[in-house]
Protein backbone atom coordinates (compact mmCIF):
# COMPACT_ATOMS: atom_id res chain seq x y z
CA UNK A 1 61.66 118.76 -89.36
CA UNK A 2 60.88 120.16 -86.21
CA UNK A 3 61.52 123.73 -85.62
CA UNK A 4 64.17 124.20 -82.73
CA UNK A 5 61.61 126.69 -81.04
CA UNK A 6 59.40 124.06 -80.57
CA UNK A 7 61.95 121.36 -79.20
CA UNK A 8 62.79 123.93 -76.84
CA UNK A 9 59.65 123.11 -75.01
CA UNK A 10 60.00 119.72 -74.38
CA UNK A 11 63.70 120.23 -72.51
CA UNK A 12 62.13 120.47 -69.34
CA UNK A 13 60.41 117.40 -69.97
CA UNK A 14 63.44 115.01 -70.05
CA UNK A 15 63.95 115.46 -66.23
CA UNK A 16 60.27 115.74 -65.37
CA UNK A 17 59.28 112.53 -67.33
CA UNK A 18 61.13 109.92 -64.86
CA UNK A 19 60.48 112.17 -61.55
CA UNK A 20 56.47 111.87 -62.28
CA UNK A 21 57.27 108.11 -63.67
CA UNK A 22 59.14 107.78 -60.08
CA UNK A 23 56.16 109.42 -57.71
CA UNK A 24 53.72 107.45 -59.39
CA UNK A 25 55.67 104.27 -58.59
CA UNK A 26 54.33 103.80 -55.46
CA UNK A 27 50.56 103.94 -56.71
CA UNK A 28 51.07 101.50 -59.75
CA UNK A 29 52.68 99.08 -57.34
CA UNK A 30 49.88 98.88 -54.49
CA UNK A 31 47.34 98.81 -57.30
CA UNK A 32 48.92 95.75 -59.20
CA UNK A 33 51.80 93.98 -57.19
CA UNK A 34 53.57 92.71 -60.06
CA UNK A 35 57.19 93.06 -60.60
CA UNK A 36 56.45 92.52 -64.74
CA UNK A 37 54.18 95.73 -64.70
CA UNK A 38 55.77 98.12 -62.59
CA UNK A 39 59.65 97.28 -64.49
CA UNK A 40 57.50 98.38 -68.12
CA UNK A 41 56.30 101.13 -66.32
CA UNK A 42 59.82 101.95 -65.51
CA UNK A 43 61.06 101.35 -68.70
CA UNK A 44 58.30 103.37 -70.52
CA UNK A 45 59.55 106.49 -68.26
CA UNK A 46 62.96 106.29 -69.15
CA UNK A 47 62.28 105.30 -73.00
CA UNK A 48 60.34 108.59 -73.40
CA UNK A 49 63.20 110.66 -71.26
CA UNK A 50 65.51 109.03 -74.26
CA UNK A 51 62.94 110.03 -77.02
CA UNK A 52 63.26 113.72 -75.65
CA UNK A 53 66.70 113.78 -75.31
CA UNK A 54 67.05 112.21 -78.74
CA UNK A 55 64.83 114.98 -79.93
CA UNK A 56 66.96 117.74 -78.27
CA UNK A 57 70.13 116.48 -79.95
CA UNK A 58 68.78 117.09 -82.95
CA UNK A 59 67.32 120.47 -82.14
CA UNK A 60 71.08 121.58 -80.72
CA UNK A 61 72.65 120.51 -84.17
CA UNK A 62 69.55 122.26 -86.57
CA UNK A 63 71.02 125.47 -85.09
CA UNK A 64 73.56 127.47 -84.18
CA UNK A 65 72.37 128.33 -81.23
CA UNK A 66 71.76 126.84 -77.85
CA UNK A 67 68.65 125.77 -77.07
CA UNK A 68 66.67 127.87 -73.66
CA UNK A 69 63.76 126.89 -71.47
CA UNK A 70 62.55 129.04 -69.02
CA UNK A 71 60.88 126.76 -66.39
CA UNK A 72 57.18 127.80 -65.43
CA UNK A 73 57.78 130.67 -67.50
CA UNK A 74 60.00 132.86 -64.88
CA UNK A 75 62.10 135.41 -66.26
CA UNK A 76 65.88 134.95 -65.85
CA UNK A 77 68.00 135.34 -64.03
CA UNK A 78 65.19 134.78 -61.28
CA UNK A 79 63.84 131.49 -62.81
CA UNK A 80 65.39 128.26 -63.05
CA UNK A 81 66.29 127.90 -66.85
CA UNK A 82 67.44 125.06 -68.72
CA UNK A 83 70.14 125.91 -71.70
CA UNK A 84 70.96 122.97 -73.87
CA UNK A 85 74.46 123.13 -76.04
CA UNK A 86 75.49 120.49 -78.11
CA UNK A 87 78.17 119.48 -75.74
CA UNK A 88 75.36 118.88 -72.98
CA UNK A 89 72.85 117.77 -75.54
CA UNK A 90 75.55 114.92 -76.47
CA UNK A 91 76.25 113.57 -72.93
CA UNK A 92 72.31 113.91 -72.44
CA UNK A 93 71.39 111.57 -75.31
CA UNK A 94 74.30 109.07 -74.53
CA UNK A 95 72.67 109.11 -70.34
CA UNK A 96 69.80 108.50 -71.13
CA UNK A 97 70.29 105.99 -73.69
CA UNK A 98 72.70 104.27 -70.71
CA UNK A 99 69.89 104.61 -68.45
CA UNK A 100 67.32 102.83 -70.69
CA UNK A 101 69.64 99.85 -70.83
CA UNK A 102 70.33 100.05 -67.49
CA UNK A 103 66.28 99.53 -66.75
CA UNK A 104 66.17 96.71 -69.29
CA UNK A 105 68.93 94.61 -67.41
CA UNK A 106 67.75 95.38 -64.53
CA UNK A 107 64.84 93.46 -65.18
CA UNK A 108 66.86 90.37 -65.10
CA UNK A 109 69.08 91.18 -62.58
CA UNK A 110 66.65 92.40 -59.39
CA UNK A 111 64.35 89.25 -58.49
CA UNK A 112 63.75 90.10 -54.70
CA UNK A 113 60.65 91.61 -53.70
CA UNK A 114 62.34 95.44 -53.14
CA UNK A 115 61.65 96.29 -56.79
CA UNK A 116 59.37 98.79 -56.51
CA UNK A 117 61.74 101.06 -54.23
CA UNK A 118 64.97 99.93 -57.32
CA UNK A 119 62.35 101.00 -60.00
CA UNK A 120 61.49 104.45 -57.35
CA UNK A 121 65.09 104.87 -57.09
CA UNK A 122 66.56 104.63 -60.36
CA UNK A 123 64.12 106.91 -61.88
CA UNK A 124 64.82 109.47 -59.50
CA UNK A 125 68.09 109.18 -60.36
CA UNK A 126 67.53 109.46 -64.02
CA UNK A 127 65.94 112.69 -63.72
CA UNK A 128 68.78 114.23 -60.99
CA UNK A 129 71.59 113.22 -64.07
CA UNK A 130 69.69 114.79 -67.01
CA UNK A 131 68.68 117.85 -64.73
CA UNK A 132 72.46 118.17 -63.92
CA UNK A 133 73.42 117.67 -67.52
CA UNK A 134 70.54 120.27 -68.52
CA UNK A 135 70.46 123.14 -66.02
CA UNK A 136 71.46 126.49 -67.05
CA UNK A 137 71.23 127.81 -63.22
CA UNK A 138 73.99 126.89 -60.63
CA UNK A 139 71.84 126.68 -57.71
CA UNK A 140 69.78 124.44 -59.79
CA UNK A 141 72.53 122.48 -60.36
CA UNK A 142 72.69 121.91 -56.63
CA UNK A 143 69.48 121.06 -56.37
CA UNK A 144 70.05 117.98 -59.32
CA UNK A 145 73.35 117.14 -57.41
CA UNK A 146 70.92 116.42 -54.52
CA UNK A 147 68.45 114.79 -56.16
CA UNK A 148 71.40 112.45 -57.81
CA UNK A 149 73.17 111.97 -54.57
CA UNK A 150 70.39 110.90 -52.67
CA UNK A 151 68.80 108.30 -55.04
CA UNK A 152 72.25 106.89 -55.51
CA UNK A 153 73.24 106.37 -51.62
CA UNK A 154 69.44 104.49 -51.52
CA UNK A 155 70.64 102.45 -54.50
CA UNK A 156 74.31 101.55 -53.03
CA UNK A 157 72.45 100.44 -49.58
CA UNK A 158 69.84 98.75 -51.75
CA UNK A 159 70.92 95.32 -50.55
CA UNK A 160 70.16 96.51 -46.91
CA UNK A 161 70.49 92.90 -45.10
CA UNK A 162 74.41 93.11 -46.39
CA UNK A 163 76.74 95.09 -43.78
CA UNK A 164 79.02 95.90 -46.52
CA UNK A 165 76.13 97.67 -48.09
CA UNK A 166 75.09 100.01 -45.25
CA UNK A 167 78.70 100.87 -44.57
CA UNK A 168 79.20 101.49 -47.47
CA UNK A 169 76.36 103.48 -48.60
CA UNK A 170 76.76 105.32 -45.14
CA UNK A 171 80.02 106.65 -46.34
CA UNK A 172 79.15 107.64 -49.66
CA UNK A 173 76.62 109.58 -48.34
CA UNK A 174 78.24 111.52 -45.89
CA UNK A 175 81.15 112.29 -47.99
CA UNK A 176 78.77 113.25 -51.18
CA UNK A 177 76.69 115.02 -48.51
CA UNK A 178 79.75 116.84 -47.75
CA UNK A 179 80.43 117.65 -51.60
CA UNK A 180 77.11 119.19 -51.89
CA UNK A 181 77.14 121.39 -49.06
CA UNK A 182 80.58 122.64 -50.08
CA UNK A 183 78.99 123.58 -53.63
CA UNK A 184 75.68 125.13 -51.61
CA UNK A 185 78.21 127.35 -49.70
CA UNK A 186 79.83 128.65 -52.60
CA UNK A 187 76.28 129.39 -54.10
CA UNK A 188 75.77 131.29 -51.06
CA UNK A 189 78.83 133.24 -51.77
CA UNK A 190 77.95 133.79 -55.37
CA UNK A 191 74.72 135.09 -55.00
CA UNK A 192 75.80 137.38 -51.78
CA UNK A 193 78.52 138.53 -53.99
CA UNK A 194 77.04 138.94 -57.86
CA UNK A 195 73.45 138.78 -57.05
CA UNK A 196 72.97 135.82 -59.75
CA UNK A 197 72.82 132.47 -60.31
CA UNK A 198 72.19 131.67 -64.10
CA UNK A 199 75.28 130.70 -65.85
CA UNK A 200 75.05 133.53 -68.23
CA UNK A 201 74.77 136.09 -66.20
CA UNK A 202 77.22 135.81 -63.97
CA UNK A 203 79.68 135.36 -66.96
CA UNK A 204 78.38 138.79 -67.97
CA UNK A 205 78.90 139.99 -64.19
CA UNK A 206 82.47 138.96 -63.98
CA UNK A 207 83.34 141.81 -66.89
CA UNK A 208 82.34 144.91 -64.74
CA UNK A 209 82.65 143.45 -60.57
CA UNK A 210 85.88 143.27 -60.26
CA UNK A 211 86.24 144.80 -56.75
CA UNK A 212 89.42 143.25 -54.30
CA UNK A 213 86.36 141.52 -52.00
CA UNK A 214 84.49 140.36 -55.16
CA UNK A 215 88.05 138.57 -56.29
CA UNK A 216 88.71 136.80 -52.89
CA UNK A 217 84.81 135.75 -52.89
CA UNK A 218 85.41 134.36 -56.47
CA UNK A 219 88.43 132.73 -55.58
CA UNK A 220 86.58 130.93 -52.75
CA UNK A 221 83.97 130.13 -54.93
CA UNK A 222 86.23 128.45 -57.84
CA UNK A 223 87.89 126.10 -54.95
CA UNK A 224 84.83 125.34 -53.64
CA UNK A 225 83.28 124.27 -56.52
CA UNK A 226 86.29 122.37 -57.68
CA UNK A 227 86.55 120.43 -54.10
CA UNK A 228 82.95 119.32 -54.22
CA UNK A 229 82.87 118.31 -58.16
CA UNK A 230 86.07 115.79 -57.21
CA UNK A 231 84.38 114.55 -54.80
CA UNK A 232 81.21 113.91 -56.63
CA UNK A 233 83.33 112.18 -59.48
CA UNK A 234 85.62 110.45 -57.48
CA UNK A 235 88.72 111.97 -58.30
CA UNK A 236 91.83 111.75 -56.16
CA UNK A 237 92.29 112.61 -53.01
CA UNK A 238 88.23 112.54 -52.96
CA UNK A 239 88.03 109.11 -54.54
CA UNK A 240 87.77 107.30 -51.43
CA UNK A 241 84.41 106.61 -51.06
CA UNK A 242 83.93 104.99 -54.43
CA UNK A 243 86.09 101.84 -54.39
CA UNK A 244 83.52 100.43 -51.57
CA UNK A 245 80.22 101.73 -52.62
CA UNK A 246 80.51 100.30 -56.80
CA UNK A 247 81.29 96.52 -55.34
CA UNK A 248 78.37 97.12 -52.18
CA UNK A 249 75.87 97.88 -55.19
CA UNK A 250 74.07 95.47 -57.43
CA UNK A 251 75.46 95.50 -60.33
CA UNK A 252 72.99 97.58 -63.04
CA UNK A 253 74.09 100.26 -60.14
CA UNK A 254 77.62 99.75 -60.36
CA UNK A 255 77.10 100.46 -63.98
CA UNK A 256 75.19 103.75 -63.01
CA UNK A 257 77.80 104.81 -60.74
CA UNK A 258 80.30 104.06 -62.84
CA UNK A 259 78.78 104.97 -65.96
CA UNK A 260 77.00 107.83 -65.31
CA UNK A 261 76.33 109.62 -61.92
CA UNK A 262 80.63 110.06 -61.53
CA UNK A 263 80.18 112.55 -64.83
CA UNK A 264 78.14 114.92 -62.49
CA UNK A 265 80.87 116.05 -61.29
CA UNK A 266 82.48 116.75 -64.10
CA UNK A 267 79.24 118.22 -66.14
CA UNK A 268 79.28 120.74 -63.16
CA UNK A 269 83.49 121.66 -63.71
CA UNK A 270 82.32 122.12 -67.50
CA UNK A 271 79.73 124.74 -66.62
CA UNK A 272 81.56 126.60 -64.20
CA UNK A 273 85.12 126.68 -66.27
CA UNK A 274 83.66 127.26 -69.46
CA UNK A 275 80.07 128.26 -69.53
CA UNK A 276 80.10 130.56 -66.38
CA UNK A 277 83.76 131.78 -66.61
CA UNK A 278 84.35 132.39 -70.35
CA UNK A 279 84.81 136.10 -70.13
CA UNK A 280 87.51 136.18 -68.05
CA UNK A 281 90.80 135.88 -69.98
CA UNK A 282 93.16 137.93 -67.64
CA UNK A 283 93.61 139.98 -64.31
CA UNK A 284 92.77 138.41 -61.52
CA UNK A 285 89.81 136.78 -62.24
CA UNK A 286 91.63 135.23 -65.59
CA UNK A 287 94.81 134.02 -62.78
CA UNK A 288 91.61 132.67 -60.47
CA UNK A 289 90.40 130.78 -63.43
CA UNK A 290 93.44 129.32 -64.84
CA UNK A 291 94.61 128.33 -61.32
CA UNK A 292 91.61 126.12 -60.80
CA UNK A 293 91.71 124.82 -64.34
CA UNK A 294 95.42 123.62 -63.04
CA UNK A 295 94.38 122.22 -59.91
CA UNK A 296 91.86 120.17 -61.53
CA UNK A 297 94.64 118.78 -64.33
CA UNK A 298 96.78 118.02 -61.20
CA UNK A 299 94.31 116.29 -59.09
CA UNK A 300 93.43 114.22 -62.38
CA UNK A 301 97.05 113.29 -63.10
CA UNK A 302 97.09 112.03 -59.50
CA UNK A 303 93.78 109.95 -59.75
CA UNK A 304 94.66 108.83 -62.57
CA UNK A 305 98.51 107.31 -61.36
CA UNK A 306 97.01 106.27 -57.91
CA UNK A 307 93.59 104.58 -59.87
CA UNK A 308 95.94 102.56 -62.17
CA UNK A 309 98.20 101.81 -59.38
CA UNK A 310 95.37 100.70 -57.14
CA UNK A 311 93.57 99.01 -59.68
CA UNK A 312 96.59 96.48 -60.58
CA UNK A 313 96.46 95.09 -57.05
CA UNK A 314 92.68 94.04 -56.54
CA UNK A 315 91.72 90.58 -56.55
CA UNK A 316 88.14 91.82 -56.39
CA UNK A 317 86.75 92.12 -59.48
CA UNK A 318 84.12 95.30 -58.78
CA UNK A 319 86.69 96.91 -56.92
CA UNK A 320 89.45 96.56 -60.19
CA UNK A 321 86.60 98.14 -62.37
CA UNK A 322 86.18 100.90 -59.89
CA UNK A 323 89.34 101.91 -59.24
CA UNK A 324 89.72 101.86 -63.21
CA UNK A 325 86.76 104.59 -62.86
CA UNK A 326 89.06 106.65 -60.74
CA UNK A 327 91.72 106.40 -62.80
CA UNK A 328 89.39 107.07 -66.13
CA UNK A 329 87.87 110.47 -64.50
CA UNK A 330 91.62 111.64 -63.73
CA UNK A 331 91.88 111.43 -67.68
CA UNK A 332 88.64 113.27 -67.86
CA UNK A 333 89.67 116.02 -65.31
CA UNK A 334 92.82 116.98 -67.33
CA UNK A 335 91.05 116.74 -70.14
CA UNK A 336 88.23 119.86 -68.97
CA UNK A 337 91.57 121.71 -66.86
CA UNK A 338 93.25 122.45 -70.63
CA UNK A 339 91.04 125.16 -71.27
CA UNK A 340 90.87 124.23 -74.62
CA UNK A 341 88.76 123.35 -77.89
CA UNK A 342 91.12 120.36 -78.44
CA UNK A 343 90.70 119.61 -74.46
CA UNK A 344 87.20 119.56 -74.51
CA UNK A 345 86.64 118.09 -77.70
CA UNK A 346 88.76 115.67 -76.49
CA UNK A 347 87.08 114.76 -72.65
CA UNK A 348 83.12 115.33 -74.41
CA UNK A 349 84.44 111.96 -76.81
CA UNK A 350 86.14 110.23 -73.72
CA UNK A 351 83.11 110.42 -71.79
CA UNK A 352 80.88 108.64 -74.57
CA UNK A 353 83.42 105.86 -74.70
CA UNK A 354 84.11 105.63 -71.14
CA UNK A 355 80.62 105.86 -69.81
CA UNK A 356 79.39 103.14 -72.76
CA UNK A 357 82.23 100.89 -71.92
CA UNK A 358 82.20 101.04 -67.94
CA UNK A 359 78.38 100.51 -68.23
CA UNK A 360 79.40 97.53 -70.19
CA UNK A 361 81.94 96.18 -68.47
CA UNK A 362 79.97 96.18 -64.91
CA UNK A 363 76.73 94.23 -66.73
CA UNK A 364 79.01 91.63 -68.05
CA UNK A 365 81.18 90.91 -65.13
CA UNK A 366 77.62 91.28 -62.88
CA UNK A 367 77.11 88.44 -64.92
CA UNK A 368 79.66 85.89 -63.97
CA UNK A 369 79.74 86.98 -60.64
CA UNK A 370 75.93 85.88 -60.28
CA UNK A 371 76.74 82.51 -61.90
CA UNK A 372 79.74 81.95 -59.60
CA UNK A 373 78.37 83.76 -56.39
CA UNK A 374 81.74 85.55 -55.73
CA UNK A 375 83.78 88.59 -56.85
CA UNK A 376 86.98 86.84 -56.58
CA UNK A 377 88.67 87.11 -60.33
CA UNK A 378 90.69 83.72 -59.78
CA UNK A 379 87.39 81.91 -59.22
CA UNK A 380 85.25 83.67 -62.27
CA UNK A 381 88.02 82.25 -64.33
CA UNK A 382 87.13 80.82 -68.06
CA UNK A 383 83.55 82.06 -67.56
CA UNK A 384 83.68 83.54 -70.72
CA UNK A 385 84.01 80.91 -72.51
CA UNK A 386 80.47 79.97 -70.55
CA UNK A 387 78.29 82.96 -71.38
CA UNK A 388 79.71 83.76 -74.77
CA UNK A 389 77.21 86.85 -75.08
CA UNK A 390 78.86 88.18 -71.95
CA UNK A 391 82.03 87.12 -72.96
CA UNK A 392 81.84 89.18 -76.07
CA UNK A 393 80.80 91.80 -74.12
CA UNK A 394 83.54 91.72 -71.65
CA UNK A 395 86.23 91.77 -74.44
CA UNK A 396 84.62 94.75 -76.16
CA UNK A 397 84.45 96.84 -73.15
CA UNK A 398 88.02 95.85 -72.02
CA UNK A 399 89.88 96.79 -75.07
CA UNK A 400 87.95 99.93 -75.70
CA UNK A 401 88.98 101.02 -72.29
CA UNK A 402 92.31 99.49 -72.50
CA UNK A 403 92.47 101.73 -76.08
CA UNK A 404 92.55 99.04 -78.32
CA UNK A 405 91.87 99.88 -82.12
CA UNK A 406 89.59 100.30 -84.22
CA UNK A 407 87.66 100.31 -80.50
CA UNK A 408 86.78 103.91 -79.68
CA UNK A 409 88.57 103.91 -76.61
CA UNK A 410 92.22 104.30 -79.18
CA UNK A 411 90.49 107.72 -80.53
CA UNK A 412 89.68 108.42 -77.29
CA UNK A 413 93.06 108.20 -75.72
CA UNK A 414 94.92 109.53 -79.18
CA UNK A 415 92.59 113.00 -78.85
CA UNK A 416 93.11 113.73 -75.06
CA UNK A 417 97.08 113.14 -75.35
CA UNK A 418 97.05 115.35 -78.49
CA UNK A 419 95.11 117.84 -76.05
CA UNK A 420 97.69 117.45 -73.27
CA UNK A 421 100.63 117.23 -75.27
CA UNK A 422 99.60 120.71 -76.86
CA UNK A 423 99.19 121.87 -73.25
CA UNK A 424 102.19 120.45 -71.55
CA UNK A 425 104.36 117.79 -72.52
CA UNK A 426 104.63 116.35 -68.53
CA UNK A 427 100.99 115.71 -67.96
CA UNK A 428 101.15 113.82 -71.46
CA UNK A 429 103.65 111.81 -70.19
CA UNK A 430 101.58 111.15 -67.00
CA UNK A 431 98.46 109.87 -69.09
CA UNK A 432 101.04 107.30 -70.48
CA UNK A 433 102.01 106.02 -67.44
CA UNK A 434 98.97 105.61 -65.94
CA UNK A 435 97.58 103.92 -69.48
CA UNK A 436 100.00 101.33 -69.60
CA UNK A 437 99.67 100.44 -66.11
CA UNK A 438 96.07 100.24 -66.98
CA UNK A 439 96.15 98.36 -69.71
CA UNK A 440 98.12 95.30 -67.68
CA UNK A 441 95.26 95.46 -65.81
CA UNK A 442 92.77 95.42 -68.28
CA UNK A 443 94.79 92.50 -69.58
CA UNK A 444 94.68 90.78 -66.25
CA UNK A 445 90.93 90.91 -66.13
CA UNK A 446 90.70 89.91 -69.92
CA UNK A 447 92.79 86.80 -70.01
CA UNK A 448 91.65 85.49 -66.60
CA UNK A 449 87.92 85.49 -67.44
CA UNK A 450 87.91 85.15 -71.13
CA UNK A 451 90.94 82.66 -71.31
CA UNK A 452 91.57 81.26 -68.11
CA UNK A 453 90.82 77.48 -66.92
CA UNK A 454 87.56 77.00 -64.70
CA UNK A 455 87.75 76.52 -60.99
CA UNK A 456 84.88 76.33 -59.39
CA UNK A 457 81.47 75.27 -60.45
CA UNK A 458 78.92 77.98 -61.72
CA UNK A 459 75.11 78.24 -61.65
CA UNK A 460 73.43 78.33 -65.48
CA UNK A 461 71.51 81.14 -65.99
CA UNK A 462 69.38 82.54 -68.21
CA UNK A 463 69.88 86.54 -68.13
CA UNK A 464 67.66 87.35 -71.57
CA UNK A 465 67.12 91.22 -70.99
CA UNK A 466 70.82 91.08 -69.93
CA UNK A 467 71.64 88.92 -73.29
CA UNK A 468 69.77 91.67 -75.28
CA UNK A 469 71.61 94.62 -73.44
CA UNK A 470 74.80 93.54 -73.61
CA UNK A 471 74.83 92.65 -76.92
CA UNK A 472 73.02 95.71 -77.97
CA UNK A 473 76.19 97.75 -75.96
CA UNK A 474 78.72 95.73 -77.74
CA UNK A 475 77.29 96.57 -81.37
CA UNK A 476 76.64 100.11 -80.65
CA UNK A 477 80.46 100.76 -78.82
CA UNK A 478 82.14 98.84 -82.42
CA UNK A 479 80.08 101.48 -84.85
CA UNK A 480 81.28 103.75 -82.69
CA UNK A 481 84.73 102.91 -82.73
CA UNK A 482 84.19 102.50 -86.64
CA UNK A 483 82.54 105.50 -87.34
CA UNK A 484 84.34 108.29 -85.59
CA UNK A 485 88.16 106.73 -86.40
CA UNK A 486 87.48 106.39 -89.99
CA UNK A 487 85.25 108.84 -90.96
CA UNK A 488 86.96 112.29 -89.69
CA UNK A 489 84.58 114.42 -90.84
CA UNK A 490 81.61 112.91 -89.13
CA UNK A 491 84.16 113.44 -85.74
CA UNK A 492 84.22 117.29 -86.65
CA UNK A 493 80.35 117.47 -87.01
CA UNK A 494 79.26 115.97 -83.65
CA UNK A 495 82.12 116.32 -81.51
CA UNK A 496 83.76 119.14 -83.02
CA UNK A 497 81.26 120.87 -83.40
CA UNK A 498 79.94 120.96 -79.95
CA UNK A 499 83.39 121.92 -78.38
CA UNK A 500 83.92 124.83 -80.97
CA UNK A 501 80.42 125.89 -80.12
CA UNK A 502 81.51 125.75 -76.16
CA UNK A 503 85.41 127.64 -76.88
CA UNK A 504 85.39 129.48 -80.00
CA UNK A 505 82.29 130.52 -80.56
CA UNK A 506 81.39 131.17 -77.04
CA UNK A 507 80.58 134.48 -77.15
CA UNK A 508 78.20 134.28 -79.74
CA UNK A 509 76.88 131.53 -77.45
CA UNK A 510 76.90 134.09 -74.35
CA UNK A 511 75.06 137.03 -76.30
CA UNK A 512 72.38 134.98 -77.80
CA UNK A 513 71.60 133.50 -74.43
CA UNK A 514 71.38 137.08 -72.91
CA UNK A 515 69.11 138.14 -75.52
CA UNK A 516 67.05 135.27 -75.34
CA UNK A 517 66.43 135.57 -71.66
CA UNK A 518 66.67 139.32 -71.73
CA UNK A 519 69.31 139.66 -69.10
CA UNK A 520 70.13 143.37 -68.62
């Protein structure tokens, strides 16, 4: 067994690994020119990143403690450092896992001659989502954002002969643009203010500044930070931008998007409400806090009502699956607003089954949209029935979203209504609402494609790397499902465990971080 010390040093590998992968790219494909060699290359970056991230899982769960990594060996709170709790260490393993699939469909999927600048692209934004997931340093965190942002508005415009592409990709990057520079201000305003950026310390720095100018600086930076992480993830009114760019996108990058980069946004709430904020319980700061926890319930209750609203009326099928995203990240944002152990136990479990399932869900239907050349969901009717692999994997990934049981997404739905049930009876009843307009959704898009009659004629292909992943997504999402609604206790150890560590025991979590880093 590897001592935790050790794995320590390898954390700032799992972002490095596909940014060096992604720069030397370029150099593999002008010596070679061969689509075969430069996809293994890609996939050999992101099955390392995995290999680390697998590694740091374990490492987060043979202690107590979270893991540290001080980048280049800078001292903290000057340094960029990298702290790894189980909660991060979690949606780390399951991203990059994602991501590795992602690569291996992909290799079926992308047959023009572009792939070098996909392969480029998608590696970059590998490393953006595990440094985001990773960081321990807020401005760092911008810097990830960026690095996310950017490789993903490449990625939506990758199909740059298509209108709907560049108008698309145009808007999602001016309004993620936007996000970002709202979250840079508020860094601006935190470091003018508290003279830190490191998560940690700034926690520490809320107990003893607690001037009137300090309060209305922290109040600007909470609704900052709130404004630009909806935005990021899509969440209502912000969500605007991501009903256009997930159908523009091929479709290994509508299950990215959907998957994946939308949790940014929600990784960041996570460090500011609980990692960065945790020592505020009351005064002003504690009222600043618990305000912005609200707001962020509220703007999920609405994304999640409008999403299921929206999503019952598309005839498109990308578009139904993203406004289910919007609607799915409303869930999540209530979930992180409670404040609670239950809350985030609750959203860290969501966010496995949700971004497993959407990831699903887009490969399949890419799928039968590529044998019928349309996104229509009258005309990819009975398809199912035609590609039984992605059939399979189409019903899987619709009842676990829809919360069917023993499918994970029924634990998933039964823990975050227990968590906003204990916190307010009316936003439970809103998650209800919006689920079971959902789920006549979900149905829609289930019995159309898996049980409907055939209308127009389809092309036969042979997707193997997409056969492989998606039956490979369905397996793993069923154990899931299994495992964590009949076996309780192994629930407790994984999840459990990393949202106690995050709530309960997070000042023991705070003080071993300060000693570790030395912060004064």
């Amino acid at each position: 067994m590897i001592e935790p010390q050790v794995i320590e040093s390898f954390i700032g590998l799992a972002p490095f690994i596909p940014a060096f992968f992604g720069f030397a790219t370029p150099v593999l494909y002008l010596a070679a020119r061969n689509k075969l060699i430069v996809f293994s290359f890609l996939l050999s970056g992101l099955t390392l990143s995995t290999m680390i991230s697998i590694l740091v899982a374990i490492g987060t769960y043979a202690t107590e403690n979270p893991l540290v990594f001080k980048a280049g060996g800078w001292p903290a709170p000057i340094g960029i450092v990298y702290i790894v709790d189980r909660f991060s260490a979690v949606l780390g393993l399951v991203s990059s896992f994602t991501l590795l699939l992602i690569g291996l469909y992909s290799v079926s999927y992308i047959v023009d001659d572009a792939y070098p600048w996909y392969a480029i692209l998608l590696l970059g934004n590998a490393a953006g989502i595990l440094g985001v997931i990773y960081t321990g340093d807020l401005f760092n965190l911008f810097v990830m954002l960026e690095v996310t942002g950017v490789s993903s508005y490449a990625l939506v415009m990758y199909y740059r002969h298509r209108a709907d592409s560049i108008v698309s990709g145009l808007k999602y990057a001016f309004i993620g643009s936007l996000g970002t520079t709202l979250y840079l201000l508020a860094m601006g305003l935190l470091y003018s203010y508290y003279g830190t950026l490191n998560t940690i310390d700034f926690s520490y720095k809320l107990q003893y500044i607690t001037s009137p100018a300090h309060a209305y600086a922290f109040g600007a930076i909470m609704i900052l930070a709130l404004w630009a992480f909806s935005i990021k993830s899509g969440v209502f009114p912000n969500h605007f931008w991501l009903p256009d760019a997930h159908p523009a996108a091929p479709t290994p990058i509508s299950a990215l998007l959907s998957g994946l980069v939308v949790k940014t946004g929600l990784v960041g709430l996570y460090k500011v409400l609980y990692i960065s904020t945790w020592s505020i319980s009351g005064g002003v700061y504690g009222s600043i806090r618990e305000l912005t926890a609200l707001a962020a319930i509220i703007m999920g209750a609405l994304s999640a009502v409008f999403g299921a609203l929206l999503m019952f009326i598309q005839r498109d099928v990308k578009r139904l699956i993203a406004y289910s995203t919007v609607m799915n990240l409303g869930y999540l944002f209530m979930g992180i607003g409670c404040l609670t152990r239950s809350g985030l136990e609750a959203t860290l479990y969501y966010t496995i089954v949700h971004s497993l399932a959407k990831a699903t869900l887009f490969m399949s239907a890419g799928v039968f949209i590529k044998a019928a050349g349309t996104r229509d969901l009258d005309k990819l009717a009975g398809l199912g029935s035609r590609y039984p692999v992605a059939g399979i994997a189409l019903a899987v990934s619709t009842l676990t979203l829809a919360g069917a049981p023993p499918l994970p997404g029924f634990l998933a739905k039964l823990l975050l209504y227990e968590a906003l049930f204990e916190k307010s009876p009316v936003i439970a009843i809103t998650m209800i609402i919006a689920s079971a307009i959902g789920l006549l959704s979900y149905m829609r898009l289930f019995y159309t494609i898996l049980l409907g009659v055939p209308v127009v004629s389809w092309k036969q292909l042979d997707f193997k790397c997409a056969k492989i992943v998606l039956l490979l997504l369905s397996i793993v999402i069923i154990v899931v499902g299994i495992v964590f609604l009949f076996n309780p206790d192994f629930l407790s150890k994984i999840i459990g465990a990393a949202s106690t560590q995050s709530t309960i025991n997070i000042e023991k979590y705070a003080e071993y971080v300060k000693g570790t880093l030395r912060l004064p």
